[in-house]
Protein backbone atom coordinates (compact mmCIF):
# COMPACT_ATOMS: atom_id res chain seq x y z
CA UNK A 1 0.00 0.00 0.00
CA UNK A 2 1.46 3.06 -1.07
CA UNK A 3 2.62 5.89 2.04
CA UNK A 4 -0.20 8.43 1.65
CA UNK A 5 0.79 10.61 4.67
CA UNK A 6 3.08 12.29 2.59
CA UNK A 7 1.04 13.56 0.58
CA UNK A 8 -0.75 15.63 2.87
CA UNK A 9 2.21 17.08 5.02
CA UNK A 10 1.02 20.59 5.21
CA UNK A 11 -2.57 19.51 6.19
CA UNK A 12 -2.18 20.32 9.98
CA UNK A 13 -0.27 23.36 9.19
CA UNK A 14 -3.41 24.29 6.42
CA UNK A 15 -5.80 23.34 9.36
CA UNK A 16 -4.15 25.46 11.57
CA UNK A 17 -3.66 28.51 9.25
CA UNK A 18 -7.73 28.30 8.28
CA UNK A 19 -8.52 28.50 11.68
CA UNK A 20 -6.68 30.96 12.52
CA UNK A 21 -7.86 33.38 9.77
CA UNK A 22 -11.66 32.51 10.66
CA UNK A 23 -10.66 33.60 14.44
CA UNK A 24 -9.31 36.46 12.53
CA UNK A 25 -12.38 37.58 10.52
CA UNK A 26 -14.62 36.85 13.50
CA UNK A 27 -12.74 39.07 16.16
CA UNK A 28 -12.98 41.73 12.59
CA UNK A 29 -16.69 41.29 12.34
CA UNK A 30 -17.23 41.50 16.16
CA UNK A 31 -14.98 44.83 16.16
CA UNK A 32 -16.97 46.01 13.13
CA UNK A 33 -20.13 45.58 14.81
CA UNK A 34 -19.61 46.89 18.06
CA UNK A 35 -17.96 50.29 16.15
CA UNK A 36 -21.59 50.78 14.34
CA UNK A 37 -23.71 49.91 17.51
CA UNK A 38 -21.55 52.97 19.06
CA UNK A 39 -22.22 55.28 16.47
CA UNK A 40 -25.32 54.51 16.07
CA UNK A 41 -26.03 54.37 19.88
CA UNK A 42 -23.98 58.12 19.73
CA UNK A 43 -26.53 59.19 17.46
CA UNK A 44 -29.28 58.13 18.85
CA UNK A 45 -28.24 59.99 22.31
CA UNK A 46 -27.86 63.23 20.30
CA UNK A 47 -31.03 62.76 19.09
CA UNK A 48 -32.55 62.34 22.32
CA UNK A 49 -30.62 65.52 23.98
CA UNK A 50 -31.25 67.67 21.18
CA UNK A 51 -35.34 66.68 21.17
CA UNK A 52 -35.67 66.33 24.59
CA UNK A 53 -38.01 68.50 26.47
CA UNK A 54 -35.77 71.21 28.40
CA UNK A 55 -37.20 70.91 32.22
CA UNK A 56 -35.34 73.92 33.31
CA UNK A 57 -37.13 76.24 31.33
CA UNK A 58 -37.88 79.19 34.39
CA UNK A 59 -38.47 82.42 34.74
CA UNK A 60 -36.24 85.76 35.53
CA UNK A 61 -36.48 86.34 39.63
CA UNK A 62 -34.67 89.44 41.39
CA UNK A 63 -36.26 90.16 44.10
CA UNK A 64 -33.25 91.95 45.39
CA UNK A 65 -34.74 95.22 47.05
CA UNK A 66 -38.49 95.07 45.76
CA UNK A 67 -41.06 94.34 48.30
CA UNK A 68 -43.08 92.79 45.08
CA UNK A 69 -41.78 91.77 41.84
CA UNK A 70 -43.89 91.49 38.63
CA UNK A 71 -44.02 88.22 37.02
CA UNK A 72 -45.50 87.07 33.95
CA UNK A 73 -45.80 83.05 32.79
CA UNK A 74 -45.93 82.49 29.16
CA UNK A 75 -47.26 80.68 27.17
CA UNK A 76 -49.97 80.69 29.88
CA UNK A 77 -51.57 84.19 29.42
CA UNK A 78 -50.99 85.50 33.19
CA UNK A 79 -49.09 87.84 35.00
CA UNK A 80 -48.97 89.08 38.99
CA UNK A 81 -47.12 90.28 41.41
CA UNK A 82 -44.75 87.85 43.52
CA UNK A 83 -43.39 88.36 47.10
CA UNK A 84 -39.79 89.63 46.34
CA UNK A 85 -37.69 90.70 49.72
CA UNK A 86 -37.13 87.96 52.55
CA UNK A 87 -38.38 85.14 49.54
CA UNK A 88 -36.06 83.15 47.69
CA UNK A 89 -36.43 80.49 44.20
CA UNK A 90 -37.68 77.14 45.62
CA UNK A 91 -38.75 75.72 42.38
CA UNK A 92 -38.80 77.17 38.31
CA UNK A 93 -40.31 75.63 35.83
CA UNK A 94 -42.16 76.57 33.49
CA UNK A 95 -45.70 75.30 34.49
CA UNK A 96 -44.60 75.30 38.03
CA UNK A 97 -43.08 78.50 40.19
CA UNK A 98 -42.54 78.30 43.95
CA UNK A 99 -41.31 80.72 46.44
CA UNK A 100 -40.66 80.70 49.88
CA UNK A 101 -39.63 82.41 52.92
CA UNK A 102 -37.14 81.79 56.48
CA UNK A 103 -40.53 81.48 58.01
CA UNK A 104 -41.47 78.42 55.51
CA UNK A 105 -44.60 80.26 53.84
CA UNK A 106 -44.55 79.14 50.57
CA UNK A 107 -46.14 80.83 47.37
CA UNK A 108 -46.99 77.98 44.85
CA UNK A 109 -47.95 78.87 40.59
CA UNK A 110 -49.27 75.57 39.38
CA UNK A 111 -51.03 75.61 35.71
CA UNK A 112 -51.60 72.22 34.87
CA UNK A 113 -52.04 70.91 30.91
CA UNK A 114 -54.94 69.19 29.97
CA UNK A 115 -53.07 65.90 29.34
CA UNK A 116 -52.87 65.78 33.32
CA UNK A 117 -55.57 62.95 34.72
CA UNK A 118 -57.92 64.90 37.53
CA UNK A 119 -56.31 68.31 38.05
CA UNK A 120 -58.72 69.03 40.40
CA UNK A 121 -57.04 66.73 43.01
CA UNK A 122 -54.68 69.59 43.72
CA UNK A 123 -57.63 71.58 44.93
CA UNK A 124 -57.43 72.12 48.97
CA UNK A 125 -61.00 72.11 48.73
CA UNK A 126 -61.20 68.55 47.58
CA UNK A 127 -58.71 67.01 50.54
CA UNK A 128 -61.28 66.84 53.53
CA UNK A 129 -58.91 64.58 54.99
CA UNK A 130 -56.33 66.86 55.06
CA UNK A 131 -58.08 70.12 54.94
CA UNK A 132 -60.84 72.12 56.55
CA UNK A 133 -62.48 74.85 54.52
CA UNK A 134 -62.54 78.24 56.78
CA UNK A 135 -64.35 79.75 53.68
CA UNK A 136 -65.10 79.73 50.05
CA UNK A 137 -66.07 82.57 47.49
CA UNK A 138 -66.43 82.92 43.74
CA UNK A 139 -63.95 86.27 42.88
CA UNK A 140 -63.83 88.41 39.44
CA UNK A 141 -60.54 88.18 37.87
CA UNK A 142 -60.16 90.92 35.34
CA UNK A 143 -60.13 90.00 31.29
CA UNK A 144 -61.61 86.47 32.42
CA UNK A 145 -64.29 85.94 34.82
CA UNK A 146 -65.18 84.30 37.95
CA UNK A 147 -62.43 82.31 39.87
CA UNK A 148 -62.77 80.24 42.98
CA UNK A 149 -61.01 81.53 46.06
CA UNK A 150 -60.97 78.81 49.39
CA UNK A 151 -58.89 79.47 52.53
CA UNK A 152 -58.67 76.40 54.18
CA UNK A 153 -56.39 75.05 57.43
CA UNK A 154 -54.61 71.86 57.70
CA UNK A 155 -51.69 69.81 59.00
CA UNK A 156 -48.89 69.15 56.82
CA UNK A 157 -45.71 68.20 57.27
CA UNK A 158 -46.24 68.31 60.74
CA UNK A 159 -47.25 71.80 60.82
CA UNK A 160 -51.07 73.43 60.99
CA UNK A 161 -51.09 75.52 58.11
CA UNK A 162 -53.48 78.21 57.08
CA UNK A 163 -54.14 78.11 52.87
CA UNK A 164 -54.91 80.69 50.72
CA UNK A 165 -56.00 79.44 47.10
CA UNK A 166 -57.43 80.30 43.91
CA UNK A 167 -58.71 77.78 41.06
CA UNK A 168 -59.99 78.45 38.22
CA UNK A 169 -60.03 76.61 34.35
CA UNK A 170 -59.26 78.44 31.32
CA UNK A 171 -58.69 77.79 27.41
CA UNK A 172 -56.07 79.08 25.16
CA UNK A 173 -55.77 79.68 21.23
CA UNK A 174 -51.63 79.05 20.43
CA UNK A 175 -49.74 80.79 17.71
CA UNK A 176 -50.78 77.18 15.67
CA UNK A 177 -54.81 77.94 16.12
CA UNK A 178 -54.74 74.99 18.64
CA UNK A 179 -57.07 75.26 21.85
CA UNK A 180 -55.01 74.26 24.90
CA UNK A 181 -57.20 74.21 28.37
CA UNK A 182 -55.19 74.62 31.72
CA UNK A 183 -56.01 74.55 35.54
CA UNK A 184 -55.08 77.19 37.25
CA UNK A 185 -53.87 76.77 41.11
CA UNK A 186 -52.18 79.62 43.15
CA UNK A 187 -51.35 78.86 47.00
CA UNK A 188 -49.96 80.58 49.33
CA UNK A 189 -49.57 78.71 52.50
CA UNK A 190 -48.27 79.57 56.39
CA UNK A 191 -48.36 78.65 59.79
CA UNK A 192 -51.54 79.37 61.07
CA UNK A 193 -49.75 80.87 64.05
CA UNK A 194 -48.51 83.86 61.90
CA UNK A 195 -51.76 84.68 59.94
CA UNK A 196 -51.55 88.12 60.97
CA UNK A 197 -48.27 88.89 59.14
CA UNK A 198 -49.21 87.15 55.94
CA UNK A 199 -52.76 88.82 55.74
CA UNK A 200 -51.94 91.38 53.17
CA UNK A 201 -50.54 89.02 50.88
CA UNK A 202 -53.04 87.09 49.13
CA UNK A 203 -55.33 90.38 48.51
CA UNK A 204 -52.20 91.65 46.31
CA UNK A 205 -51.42 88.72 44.98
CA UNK A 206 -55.54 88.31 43.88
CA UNK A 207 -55.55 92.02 43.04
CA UNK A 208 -52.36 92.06 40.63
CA UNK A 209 -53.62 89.07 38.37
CA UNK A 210 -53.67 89.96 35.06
CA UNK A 211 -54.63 87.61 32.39
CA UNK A 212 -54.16 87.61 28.30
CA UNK A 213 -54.02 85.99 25.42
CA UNK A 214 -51.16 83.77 24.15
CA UNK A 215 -47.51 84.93 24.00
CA UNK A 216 -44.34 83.00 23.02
């Protein structure tokens, strides 16, 4: 029988050769692959940064020697006066502006979207639990109507709290002819304790509301 091994003397080193060059293009693919799921992935994050909804979007607040500063909330159609010496920026958002003091009385904007489920369970009005209503009266704002005003007392956070609010609902035409509806909430809560120094507040605030039609 004739020596075949001969023959095939470079077989193992073939073998060996093949595999390595399949290792090769693997570990090549796999490299190639992970370079387009990072550009891609790149991408997509600039994407998402650049058409993300900015949730610092607040408003200009210098209180800094003005017993009351004028504020105005776009694109919401209101403007009013806001405590301005001895307050400082809790919380600026657009929809959302609160304010407090040392004394932890706390000034709260809240216009809520229509897209929000039950707005009306930020009411004080509608948290018996929580709340008991001292009194309740329908007020004229100017340019829009009749609002609801409720002063109410409560414990929160451990303290009893006296609350000063006023509600009221209100539709919009935007610059694209669309009709947006909001809820409109704006608190102004203290320790009951110290009523008599926060007295004059809410009148201003009530008395300084001013509301329009869109703006940018």
């Amino acid at each position: 029988m004739a020596d075949t091994a001969k023959s095939c003397s470079n077989c193992g080193r073939s073998l060996k050769t093949s595999k390595r060059s399949g290792s090769s293009t693997r570990v090549i693919t796999i490299l190639v692959i992970v370079l387009v799921a990072l550009l891609l992935g790149g991408a997509g994050y600039a994407i998402f940064i650049h058409d993300a909804p900015d949730k610092n979007v607040g408003h200009a607040y210098n209180p800094e020697g003005r017993e009351w500063v004028p504020m105005k909330f776009d694109p919401y159609g209101i403007s009013m006066d806001v405590p301005g010496i001895g307050w400082s920026l809790y919380y600026d958002a657009q929809s959302q502006f609160v304010l407090k003091d040392e004394l932890r009385a706390t000034l709260d904007i809240h216009i809520i979207s229509a897209i929000t489920l039950n707005p009306d369970q930020y009411r004080i009005d509608n948290k018996p639990h929580v709340f008991r209503v001292l009194s309740q009266e329908s007020v004229t704002l100017p340019g829009f109507g009749e609002a609801s005003y409720t002063v109410a007392e409560g414990i929160e956070a451990g303290y009893m709290l006296r609350k000063h609010q006023i509600y009221f609902r209100r539709s919009l035409t935007d610059r694209n002819k669309q009709t947006q509806t909001y809820t409109y909430l704006i608190t102004l809560s203290y320790q009951s304790g110290l009523h008599a120094q926060y007295a004059s507040f809410f009148p201003h605030i009530l008395d300084s509301i001013r509301l329009y039609e869109y703006a940018e």
